[in-house]
PDB file of N, CA and C in Angstrom:
ATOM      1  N   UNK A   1       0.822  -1.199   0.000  1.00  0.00           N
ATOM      2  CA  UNK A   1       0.000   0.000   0.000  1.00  0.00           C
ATOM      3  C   UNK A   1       0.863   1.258   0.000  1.00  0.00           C
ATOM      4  N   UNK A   2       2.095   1.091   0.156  1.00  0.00           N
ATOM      5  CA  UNK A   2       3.178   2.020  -0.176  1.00  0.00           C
ATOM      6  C   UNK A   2       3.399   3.232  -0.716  1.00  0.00           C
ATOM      7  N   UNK A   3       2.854   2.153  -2.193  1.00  0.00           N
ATOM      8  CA  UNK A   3       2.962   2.917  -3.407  1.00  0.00           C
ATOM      9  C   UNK A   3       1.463   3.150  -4.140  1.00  0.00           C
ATOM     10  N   UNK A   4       0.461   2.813  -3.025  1.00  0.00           N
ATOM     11  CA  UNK A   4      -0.738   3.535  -3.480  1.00  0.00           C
ATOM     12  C   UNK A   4      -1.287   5.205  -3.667  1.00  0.00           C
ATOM     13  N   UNK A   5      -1.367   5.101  -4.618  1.00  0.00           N
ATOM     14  CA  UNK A   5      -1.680   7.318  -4.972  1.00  0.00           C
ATOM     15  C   UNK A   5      -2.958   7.593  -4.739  1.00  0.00           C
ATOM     16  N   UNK A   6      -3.149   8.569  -4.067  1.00  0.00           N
ATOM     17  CA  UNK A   6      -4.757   9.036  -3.856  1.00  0.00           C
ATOM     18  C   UNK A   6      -5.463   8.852  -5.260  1.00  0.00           C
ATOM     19  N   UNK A   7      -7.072   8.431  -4.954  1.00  0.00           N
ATOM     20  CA  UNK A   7      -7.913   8.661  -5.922  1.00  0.00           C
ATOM     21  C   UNK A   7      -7.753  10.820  -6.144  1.00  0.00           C
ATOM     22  N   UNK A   8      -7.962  11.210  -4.941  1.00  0.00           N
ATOM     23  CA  UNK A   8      -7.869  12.538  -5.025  1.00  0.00           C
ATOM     24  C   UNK A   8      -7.279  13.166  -3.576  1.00  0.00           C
ATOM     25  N   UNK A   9      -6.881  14.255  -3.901  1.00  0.00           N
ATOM     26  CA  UNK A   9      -6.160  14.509  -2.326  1.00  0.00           C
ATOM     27  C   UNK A   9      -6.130  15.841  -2.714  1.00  0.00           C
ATOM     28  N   UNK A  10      -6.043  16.889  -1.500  1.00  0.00           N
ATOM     29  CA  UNK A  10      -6.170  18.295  -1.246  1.00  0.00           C
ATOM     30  C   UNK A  10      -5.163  18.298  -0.049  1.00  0.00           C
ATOM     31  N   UNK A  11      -4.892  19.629   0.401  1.00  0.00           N
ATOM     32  CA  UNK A  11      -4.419  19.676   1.941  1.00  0.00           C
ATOM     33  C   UNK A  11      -5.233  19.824   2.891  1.00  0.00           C
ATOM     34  N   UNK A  12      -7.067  19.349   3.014  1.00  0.00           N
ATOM     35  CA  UNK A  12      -7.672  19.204   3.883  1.00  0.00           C
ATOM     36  C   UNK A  12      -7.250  17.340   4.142  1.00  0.00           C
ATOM     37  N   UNK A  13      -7.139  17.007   3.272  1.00  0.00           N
ATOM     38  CA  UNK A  13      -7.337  15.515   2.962  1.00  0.00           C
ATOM     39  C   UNK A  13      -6.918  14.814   1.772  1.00  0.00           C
ATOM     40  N   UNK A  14      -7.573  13.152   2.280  1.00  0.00           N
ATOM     41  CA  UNK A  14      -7.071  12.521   0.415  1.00  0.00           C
ATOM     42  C   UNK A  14      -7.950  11.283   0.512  1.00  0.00           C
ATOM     43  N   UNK A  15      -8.210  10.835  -0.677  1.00  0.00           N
ATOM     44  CA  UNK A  15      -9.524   9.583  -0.678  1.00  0.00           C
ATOM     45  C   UNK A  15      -8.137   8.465  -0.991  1.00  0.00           C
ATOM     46  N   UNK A  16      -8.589   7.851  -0.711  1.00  0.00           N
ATOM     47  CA  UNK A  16      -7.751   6.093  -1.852  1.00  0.00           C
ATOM     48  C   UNK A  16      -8.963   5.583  -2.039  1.00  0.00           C
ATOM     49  N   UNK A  17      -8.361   4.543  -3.255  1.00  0.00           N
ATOM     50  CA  UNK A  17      -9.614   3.862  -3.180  1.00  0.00           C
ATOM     51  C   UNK A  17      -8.857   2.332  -3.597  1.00  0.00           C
ATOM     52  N   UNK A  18      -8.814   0.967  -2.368  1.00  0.00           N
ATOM     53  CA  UNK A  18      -8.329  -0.310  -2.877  1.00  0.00           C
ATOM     54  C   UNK A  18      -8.585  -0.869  -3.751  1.00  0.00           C
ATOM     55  N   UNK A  19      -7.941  -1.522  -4.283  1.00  0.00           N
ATOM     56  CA  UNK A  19      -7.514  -2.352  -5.818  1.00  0.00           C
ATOM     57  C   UNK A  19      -9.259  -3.168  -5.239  1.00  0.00           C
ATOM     58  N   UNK A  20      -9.874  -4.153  -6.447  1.00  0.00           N
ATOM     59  CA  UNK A  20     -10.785  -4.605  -5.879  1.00  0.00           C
ATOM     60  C   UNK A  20     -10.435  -6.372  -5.568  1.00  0.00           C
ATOM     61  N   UNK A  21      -9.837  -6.540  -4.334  1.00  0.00           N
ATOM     62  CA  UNK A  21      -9.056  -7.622  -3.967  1.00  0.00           C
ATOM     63  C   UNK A  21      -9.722  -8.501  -2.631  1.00  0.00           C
ATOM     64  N   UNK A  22     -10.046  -9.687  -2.134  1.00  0.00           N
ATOM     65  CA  UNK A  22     -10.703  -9.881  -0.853  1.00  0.00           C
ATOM     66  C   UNK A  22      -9.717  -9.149   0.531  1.00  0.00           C
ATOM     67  N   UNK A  23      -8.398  -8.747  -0.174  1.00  0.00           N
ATOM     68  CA  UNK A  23      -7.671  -8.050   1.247  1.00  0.00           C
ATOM     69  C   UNK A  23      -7.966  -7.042   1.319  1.00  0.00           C
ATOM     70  N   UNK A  24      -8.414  -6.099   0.642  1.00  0.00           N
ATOM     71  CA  UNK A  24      -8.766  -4.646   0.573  1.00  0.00           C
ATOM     72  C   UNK A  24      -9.655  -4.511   1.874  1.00  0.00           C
ATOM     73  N   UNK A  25     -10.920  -5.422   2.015  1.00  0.00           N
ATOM     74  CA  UNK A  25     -11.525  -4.678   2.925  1.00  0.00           C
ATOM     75  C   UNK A  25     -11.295  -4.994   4.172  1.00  0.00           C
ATOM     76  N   UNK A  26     -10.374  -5.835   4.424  1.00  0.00           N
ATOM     77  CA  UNK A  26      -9.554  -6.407   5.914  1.00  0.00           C
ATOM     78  C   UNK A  26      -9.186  -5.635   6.321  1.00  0.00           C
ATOM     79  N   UNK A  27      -8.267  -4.679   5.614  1.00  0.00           N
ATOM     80  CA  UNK A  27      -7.329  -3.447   5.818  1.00  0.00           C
ATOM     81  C   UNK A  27      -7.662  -2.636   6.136  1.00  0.00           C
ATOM     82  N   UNK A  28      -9.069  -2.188   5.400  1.00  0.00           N
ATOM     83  CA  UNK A  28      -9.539  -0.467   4.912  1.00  0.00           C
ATOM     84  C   UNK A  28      -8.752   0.406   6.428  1.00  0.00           C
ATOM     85  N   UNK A  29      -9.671  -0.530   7.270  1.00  0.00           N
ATOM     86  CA  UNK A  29      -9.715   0.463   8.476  1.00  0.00           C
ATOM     87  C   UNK A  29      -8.550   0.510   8.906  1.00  0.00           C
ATOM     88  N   UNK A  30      -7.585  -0.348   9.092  1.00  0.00           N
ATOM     89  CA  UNK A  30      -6.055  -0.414   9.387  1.00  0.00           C
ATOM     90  C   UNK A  30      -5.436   0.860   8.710  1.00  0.00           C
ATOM     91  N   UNK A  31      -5.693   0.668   7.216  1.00  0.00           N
ATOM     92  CA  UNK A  31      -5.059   1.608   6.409  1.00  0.00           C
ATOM     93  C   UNK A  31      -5.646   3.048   6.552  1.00  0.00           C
ATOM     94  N   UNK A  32      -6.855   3.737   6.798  1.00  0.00           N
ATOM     95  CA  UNK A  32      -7.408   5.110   7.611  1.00  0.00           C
ATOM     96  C   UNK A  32      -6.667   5.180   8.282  1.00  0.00           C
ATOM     97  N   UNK A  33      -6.627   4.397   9.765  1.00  0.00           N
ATOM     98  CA  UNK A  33      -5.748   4.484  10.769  1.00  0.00           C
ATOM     99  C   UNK A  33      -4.318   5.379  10.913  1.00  0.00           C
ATOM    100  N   UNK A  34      -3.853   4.371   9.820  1.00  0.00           N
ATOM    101  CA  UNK A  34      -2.143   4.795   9.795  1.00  0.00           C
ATOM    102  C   UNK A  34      -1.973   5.806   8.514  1.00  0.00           C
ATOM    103  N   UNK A  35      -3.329   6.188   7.553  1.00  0.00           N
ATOM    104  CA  UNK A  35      -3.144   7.685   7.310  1.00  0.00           C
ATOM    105  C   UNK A  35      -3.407   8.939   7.844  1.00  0.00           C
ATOM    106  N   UNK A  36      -4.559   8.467   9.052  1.00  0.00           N
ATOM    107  CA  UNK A  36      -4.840   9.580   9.657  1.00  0.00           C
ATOM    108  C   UNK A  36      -4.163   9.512  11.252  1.00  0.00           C
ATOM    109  N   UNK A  37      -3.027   9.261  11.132  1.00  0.00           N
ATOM    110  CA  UNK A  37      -2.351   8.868  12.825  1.00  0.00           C
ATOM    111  C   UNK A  37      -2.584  10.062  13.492  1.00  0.00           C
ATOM    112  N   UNK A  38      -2.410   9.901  14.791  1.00  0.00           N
ATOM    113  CA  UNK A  38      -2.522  10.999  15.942  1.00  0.00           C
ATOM    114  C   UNK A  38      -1.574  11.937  15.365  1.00  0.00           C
ATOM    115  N   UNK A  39      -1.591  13.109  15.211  1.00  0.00           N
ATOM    116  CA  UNK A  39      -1.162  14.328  14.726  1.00  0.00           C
ATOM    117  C   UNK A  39      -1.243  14.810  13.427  1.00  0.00           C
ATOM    118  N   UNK A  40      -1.932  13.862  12.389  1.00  0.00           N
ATOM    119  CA  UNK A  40      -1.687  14.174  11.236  1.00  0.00           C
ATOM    120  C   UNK A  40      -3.102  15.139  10.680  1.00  0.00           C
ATOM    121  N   UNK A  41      -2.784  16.365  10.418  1.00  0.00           N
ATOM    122  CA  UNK A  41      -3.700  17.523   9.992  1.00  0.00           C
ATOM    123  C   UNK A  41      -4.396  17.220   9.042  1.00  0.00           C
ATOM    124  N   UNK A  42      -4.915  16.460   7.654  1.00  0.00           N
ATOM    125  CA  UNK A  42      -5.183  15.698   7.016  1.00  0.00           C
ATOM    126  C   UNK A  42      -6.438  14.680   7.387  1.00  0.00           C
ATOM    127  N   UNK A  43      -7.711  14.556   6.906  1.00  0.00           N
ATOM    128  CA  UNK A  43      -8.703  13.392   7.382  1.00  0.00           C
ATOM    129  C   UNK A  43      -8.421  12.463   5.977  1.00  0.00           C
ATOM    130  N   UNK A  44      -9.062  11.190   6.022  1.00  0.00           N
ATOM    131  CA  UNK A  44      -8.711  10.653   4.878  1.00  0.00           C
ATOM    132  C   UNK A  44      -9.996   9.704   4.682  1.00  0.00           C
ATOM    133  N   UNK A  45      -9.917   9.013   3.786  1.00  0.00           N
ATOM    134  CA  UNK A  45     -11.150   8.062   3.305  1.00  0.00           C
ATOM    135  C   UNK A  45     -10.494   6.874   2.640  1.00  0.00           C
ATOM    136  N   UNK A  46     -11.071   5.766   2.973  1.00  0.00           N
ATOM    137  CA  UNK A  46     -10.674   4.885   2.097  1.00  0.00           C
ATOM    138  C   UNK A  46     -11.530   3.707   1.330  1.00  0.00           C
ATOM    139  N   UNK A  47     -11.663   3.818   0.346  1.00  0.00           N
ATOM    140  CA  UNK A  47     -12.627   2.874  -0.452  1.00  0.00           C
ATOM    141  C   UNK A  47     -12.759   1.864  -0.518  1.00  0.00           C
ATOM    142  N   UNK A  48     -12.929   0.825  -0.614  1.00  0.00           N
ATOM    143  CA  UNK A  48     -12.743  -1.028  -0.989  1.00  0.00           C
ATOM    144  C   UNK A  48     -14.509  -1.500  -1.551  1.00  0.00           C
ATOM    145  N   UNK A  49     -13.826  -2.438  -3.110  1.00  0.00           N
ATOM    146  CA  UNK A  49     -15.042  -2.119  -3.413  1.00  0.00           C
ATOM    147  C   UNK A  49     -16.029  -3.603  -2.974  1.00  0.00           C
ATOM    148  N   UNK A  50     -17.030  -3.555  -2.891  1.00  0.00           N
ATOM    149  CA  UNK A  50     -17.926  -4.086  -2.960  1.00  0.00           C
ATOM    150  C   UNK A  50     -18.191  -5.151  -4.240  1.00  0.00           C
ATOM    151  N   UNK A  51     -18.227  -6.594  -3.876  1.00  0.00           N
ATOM    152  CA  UNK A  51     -19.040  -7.359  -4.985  1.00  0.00           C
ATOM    153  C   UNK A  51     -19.862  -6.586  -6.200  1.00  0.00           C
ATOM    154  N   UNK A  52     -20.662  -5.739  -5.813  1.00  0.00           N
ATOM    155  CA  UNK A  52     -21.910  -5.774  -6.701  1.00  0.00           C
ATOM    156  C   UNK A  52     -21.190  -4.442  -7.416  1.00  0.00           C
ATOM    157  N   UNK A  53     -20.153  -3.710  -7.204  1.00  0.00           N
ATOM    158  CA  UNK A  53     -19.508  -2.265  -7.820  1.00  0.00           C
ATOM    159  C   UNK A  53     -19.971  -1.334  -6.554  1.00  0.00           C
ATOM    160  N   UNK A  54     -20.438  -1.606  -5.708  1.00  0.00           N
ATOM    161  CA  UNK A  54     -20.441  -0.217  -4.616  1.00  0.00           C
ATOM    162  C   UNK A  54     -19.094  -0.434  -3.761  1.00  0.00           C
ATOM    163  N   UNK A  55     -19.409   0.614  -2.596  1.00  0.00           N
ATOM    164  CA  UNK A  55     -18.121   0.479  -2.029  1.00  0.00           C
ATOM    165  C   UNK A  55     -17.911   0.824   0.002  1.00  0.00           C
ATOM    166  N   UNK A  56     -17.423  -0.100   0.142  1.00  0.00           N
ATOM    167  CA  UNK A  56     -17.322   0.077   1.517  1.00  0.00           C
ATOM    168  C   UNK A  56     -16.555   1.470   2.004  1.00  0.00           C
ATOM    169  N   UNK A  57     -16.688   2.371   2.839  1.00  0.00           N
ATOM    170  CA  UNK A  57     -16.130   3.607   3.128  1.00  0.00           C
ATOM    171  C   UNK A  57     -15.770   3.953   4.710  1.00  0.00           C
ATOM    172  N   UNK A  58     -14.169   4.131   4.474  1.00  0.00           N
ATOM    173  CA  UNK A  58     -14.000   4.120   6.010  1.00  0.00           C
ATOM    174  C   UNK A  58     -13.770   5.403   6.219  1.00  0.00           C
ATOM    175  N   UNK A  59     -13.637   6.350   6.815  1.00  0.00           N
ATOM    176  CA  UNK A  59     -12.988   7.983   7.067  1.00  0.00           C
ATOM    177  C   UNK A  59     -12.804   7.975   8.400  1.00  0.00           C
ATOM    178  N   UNK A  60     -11.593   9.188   8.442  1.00  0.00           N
ATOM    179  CA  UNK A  60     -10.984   9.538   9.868  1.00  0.00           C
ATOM    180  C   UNK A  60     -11.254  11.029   9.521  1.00  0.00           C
ATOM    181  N   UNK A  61     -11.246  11.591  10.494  1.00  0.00           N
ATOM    182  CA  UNK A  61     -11.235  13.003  10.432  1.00  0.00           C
ATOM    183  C   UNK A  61     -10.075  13.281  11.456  1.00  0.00           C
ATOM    184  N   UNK A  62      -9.569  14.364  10.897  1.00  0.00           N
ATOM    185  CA  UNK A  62      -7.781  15.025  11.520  1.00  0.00           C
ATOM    186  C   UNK A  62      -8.714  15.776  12.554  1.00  0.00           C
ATOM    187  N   UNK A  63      -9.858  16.450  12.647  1.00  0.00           N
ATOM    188  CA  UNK A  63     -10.247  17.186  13.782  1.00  0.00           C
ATOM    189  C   UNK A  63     -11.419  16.876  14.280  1.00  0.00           C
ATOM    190  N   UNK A  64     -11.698  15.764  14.818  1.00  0.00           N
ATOM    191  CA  UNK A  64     -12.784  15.565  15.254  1.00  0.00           C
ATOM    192  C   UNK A  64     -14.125  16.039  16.262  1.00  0.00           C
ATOM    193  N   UNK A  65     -12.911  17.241  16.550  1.00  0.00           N
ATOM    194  CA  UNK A  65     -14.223  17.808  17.863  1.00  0.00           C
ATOM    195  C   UNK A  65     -14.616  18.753  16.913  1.00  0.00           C
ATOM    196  N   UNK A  66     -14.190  19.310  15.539  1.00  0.00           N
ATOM    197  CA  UNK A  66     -14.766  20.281  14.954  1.00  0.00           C
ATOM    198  C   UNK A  66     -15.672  19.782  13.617  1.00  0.00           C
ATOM    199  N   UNK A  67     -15.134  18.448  13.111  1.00  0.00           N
ATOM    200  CA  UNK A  67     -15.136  18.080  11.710  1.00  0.00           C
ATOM    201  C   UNK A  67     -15.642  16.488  12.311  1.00  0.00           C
ATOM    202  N   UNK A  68     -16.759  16.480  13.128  1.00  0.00           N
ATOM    203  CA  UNK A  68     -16.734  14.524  13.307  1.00  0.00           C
ATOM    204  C   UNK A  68     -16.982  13.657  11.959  1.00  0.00           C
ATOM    205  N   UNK A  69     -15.906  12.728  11.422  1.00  0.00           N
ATOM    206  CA  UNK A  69     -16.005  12.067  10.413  1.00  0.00           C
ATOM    207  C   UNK A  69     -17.990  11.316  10.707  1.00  0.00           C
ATOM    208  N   UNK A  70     -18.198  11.115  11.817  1.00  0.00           N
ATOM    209  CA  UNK A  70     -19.683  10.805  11.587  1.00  0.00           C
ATOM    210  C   UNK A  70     -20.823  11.738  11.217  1.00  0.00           C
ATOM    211  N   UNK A  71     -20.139  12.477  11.224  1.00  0.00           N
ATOM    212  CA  UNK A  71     -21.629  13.763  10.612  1.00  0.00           C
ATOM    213  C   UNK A  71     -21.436  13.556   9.196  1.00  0.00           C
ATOM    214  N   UNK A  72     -20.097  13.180   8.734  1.00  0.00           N
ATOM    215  CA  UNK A  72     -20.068  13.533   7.329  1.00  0.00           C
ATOM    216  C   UNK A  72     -20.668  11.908   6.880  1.00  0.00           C
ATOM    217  N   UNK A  73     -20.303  10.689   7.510  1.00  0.00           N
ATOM    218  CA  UNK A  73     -21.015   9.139   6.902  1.00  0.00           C
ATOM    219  C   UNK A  73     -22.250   9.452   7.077  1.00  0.00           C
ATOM    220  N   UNK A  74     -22.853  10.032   8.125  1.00  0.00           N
ATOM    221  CA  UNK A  74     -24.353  10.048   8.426  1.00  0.00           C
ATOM    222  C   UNK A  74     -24.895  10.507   7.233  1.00  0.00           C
ATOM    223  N   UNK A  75     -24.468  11.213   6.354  1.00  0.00           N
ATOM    224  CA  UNK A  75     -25.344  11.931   5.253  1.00  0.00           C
ATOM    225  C   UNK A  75     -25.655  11.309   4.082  1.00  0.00           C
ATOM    226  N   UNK A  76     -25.074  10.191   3.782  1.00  0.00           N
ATOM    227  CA  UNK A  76     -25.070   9.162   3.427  1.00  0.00           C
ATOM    228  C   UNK A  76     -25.787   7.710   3.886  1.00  0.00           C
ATOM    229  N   UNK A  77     -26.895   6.799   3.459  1.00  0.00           N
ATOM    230  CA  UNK A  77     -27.289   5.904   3.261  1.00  0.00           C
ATOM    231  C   UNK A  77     -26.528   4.876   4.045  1.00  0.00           C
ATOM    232  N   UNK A  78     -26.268   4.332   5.364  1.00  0.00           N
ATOM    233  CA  UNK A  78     -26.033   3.170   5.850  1.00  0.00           C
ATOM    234  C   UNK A  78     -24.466   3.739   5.881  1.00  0.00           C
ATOM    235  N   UNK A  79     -24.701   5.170   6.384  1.00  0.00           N
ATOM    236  CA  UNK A  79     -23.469   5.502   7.074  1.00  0.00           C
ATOM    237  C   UNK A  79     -23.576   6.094   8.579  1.00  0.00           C
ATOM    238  N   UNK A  80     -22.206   6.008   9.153  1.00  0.00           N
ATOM    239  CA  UNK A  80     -22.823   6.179  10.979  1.00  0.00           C
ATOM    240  C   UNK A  80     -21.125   5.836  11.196  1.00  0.00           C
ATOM    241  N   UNK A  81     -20.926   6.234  12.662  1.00  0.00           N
ATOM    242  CA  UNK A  81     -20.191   5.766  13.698  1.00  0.00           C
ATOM    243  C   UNK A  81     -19.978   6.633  14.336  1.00  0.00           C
ATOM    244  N   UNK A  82     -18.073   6.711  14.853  1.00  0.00           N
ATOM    245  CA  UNK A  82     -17.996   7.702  15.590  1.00  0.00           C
ATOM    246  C   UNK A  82     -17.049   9.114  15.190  1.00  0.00           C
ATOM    247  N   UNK A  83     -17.029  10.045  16.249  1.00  0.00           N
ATOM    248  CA  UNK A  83     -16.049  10.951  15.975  1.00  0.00           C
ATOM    249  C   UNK A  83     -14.960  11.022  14.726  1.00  0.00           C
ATOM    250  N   UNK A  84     -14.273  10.657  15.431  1.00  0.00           N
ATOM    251  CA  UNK A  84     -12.821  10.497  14.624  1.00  0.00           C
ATOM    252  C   UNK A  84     -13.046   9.292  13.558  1.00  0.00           C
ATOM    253  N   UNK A  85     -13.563   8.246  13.405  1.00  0.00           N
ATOM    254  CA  UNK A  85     -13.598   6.886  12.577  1.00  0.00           C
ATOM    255  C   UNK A  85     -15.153   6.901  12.210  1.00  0.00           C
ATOM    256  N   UNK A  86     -15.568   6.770  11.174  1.00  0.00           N
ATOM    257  CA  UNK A  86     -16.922   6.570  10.608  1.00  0.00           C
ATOM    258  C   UNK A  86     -16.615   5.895   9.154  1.00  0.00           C
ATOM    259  N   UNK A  87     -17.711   5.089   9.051  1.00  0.00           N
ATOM    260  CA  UNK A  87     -18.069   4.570   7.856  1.00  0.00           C
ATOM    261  C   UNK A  87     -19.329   4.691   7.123  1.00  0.00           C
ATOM    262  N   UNK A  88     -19.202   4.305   5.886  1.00  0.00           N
ATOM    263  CA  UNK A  88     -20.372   3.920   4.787  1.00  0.00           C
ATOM    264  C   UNK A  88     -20.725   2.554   4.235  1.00  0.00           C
ATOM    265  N   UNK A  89     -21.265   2.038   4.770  1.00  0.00           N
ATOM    266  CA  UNK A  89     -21.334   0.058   4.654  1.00  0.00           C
ATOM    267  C   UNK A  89     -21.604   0.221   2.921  1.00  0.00           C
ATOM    268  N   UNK A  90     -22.283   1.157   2.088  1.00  0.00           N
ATOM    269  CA  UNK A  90     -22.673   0.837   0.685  1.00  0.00           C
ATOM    270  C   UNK A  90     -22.736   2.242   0.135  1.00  0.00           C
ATOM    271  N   UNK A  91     -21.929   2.477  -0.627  1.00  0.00           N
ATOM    272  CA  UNK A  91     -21.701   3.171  -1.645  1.00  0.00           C
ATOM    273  C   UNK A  91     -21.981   3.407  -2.598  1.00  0.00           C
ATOM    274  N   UNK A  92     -23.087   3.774  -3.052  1.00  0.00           N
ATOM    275  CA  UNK A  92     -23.135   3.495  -4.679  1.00  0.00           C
ATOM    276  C   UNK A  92     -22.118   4.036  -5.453  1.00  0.00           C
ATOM    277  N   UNK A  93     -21.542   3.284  -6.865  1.00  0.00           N
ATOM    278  CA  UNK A  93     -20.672   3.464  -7.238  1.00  0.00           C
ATOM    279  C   UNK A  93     -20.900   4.844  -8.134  1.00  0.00           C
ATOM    280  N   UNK A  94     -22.116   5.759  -8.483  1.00  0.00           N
ATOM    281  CA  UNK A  94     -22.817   6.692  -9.046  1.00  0.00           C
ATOM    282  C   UNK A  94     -22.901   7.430  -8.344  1.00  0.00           C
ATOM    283  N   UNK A  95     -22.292   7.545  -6.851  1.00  0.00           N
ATOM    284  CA  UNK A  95     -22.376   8.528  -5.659  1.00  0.00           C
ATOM    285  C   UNK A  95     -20.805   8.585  -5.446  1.00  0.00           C
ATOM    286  N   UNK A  96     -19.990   8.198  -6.218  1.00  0.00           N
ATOM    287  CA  UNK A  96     -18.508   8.597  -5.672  1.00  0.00           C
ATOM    288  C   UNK A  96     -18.313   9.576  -6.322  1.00  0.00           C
ATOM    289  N   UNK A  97     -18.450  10.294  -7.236  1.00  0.00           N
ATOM    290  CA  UNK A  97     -18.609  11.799  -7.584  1.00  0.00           C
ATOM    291  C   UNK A  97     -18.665  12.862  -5.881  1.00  0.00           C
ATOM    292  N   UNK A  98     -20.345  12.569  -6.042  1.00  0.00           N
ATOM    293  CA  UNK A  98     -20.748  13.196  -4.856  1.00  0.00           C
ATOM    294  C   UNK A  98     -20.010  13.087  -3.363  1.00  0.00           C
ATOM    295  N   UNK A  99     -19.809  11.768  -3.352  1.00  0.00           N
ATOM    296  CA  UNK A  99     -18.738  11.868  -1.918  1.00  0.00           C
ATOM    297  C   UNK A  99     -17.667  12.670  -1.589  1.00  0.00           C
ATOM    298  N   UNK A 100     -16.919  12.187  -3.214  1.00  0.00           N
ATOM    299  CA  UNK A 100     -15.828  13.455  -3.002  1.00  0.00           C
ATOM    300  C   UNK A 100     -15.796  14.894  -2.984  1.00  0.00           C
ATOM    301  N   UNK A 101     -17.167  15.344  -3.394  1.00  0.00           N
ATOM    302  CA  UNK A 101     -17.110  16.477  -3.403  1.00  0.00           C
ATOM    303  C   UNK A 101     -17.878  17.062  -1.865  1.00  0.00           C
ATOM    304  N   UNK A 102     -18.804  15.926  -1.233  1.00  0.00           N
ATOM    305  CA  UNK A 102     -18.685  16.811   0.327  1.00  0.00           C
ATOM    306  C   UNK A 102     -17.851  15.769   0.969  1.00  0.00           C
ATOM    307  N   UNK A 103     -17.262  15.262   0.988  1.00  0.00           N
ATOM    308  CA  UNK A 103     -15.897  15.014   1.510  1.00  0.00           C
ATOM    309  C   UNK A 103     -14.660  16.480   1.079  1.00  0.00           C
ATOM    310  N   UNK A 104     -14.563  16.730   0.352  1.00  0.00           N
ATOM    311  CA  UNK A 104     -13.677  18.340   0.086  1.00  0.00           C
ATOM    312  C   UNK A 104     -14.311  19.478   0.556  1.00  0.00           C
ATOM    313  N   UNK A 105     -15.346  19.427   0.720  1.00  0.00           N
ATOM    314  CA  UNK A 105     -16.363  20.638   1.257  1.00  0.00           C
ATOM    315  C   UNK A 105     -16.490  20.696   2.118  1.00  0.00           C
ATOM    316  N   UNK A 106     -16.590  19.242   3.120  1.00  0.00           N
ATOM    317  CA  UNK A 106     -16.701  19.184   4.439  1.00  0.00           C
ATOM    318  C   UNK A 106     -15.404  19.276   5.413  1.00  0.00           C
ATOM    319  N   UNK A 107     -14.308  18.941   5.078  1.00  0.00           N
ATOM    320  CA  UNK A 107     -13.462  18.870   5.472  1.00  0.00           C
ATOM    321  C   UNK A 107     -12.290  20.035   5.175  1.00  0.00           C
ATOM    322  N   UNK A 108     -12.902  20.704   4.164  1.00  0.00           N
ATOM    323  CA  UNK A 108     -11.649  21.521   3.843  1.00  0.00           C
ATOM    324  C   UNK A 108     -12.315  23.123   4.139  1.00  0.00           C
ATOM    325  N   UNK A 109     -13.592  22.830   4.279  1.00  0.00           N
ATOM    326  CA  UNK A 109     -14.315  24.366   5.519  1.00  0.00           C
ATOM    327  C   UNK A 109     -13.578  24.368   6.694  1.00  0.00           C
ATOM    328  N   UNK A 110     -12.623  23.549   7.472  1.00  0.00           N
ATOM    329  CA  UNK A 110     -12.317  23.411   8.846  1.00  0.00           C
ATOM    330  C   UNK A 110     -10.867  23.837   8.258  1.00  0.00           C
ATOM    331  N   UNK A 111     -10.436  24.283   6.979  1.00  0.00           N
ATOM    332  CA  UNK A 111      -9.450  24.746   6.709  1.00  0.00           C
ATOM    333  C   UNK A 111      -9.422  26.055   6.196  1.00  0.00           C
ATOM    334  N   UNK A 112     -10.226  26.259   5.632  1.00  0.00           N
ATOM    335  CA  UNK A 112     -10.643  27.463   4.699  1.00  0.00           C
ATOM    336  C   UNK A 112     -10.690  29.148   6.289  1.00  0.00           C
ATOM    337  N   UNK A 113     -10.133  30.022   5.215  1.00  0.00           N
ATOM    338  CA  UNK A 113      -9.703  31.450   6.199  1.00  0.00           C
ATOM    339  C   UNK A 113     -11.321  32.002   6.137  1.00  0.00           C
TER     340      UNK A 113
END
């Protein structure tokens, strides 16, 4: 996962999105984790896709008492958790447009002057 390149990335953040492999979604959350480690200013997302073309969605948010990654899954369909770590159990693959764009909106207002 090394040498994996964001689907898209800003300096609020950056999406990946895993190869579509049965290890991808073992990881997802491992791999959020250790992009969004304790200090890192940056929230991140990570994709893994789904059998049917949707996609499992994990996010961290870098500021959680201001930016809770669960406000932003909640807005979304069979998304929820907590603070800092939230997910999206189903993705439609016709909504990853839209994710990324309030995923950049949401996260990069907690940056914006």
């Amino acid at each position: 996962m090394e040498g994996l390149a964001p689907l898209w990335r800003a300096d609020c953040g950056a999406i990946y999105l895993l190869p579509a492999q049965p290890w991808a979604r073992r990881v997802s959350g491992l791999f959020a984790n250790r992009l969004c480690a304790p200090g890192q200013a940056r929230s991140c997302a990570v994709l893994s896709e789904n059998g049917d073309g949707s996609y499992v969605v994990s996010v961290r948010s870098a500021a959680p008492q201001t930016r809770p990654a669960s406000v932003l899954c909640e807005g979304f369909p069979g998304g929820g958790g907590r603070r800092a770590a939230a997910g999206i159990n189903r993705l439609p693959a016709s909504q990853l447009e839209q994710f990324i764009t309030v995923f950049a909106d949401y996260f990069g207002a907690s940056v914006r002057a």
